[in-house]
Protein backbone atom coordinates (compact mmCIF):
# COMPACT_ATOMS: atom_id res chain seq x y z
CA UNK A 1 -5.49 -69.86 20.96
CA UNK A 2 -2.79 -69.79 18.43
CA UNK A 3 0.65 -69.26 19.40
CA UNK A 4 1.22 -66.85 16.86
CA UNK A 5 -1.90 -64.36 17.27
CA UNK A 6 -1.18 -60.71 18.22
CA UNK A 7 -2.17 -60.72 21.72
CA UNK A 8 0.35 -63.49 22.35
CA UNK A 9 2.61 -61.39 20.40
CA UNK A 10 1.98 -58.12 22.24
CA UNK A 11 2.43 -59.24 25.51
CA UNK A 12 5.80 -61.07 24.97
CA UNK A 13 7.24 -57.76 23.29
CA UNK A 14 5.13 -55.29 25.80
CA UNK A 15 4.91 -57.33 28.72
CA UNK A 16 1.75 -56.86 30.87
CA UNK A 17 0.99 -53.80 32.83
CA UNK A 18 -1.00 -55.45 35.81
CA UNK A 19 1.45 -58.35 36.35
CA UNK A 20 4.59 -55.65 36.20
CA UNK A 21 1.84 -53.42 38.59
CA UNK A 22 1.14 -56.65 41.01
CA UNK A 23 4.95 -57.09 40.79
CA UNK A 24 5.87 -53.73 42.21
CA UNK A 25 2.70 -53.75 44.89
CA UNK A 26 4.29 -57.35 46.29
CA UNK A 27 8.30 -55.87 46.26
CA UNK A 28 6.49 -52.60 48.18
CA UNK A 29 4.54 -54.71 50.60
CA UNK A 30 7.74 -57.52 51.31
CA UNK A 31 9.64 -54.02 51.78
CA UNK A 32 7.21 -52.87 54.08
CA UNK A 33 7.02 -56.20 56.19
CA UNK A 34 10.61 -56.37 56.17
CA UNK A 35 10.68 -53.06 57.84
CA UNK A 36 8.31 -54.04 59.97
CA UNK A 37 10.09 -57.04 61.17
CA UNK A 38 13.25 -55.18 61.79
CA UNK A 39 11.47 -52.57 63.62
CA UNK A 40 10.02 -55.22 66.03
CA UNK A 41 13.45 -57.22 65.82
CA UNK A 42 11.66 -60.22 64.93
CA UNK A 43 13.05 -62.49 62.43
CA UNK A 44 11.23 -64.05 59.78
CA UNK A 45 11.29 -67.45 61.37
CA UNK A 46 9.96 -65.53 64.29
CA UNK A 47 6.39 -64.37 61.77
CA UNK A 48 6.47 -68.05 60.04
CA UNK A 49 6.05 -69.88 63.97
CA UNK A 50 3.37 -66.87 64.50
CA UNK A 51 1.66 -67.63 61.66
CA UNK A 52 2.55 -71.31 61.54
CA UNK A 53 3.82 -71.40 57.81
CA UNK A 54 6.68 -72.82 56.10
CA UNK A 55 9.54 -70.35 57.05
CA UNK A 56 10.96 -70.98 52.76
CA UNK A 57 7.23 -69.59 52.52
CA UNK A 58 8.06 -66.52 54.80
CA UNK A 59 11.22 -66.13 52.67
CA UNK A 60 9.47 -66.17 49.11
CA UNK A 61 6.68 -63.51 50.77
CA UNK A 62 9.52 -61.07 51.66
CA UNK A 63 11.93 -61.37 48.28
CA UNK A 64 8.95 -60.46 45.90
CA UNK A 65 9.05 -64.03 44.51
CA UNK A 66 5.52 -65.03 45.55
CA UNK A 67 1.70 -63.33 45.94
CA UNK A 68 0.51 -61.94 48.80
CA UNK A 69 -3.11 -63.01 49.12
CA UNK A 70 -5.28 -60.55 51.61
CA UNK A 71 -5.93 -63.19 54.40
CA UNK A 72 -2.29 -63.58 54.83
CA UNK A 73 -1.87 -59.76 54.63
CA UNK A 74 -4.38 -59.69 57.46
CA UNK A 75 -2.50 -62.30 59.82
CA UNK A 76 1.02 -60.45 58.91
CA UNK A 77 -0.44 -56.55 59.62
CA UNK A 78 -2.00 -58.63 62.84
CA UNK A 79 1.07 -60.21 64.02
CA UNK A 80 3.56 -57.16 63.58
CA UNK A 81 0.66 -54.10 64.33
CA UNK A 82 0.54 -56.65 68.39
C-alpha cells in the first residue's frame, strides 16, 4: 500500500471511528472494574493473584492502555460478581 494513498491519508487526519469507539468501551469497562474493586475493597494486586496475571498487566487493564479480550472479561466479572 502506498504511504501516500487516501485511506492512509484519511485516517491520519480523521482518525478511526472503531479504534476511538474500542477506546472509550475499554476506559468504560477499566472504570467499571475499578469501581468494582473499590466496592469489594480489593486491590488490584488482590484481582492479578485471583486471576494469576502480571499485576503491571492488571494496571494496563484498568488505565485504558491495553484490550480487554472477553475471556479475561469473564474471569474479572467472575472474580468481583463472588
Amino acid at each position: 500500500m502506498e504511504e501516500n494513498d487516501f485511506v492512509s491519508i484519511w485516517l491520519e487526519e480523521s482518525g478511526n471511528p472503531a479504534i476511538e469507539e474500542l477506546t472509550q468501551l475499554n476506559l468504560e469497562v477499566a472504570g467499571k472494574a475499578t469501581k468494582a474493586l473499590a466496592d469489594k475493597v480489593l486491590s488490584e494486586n488482590d484481582l492479578a493473584i485471583s486471576l494469576d496475571i502480571n499485576p503491571d498487566e492488571i494496571k494496563r487493564w484498568l488505565t485504558g492502555r491495553h484490550t480487554f479480550s472477553v475471556k479475561i472479561l469473564k474471569e474479572i466479572s467472575a472474580t468481583l460478581v463472588m
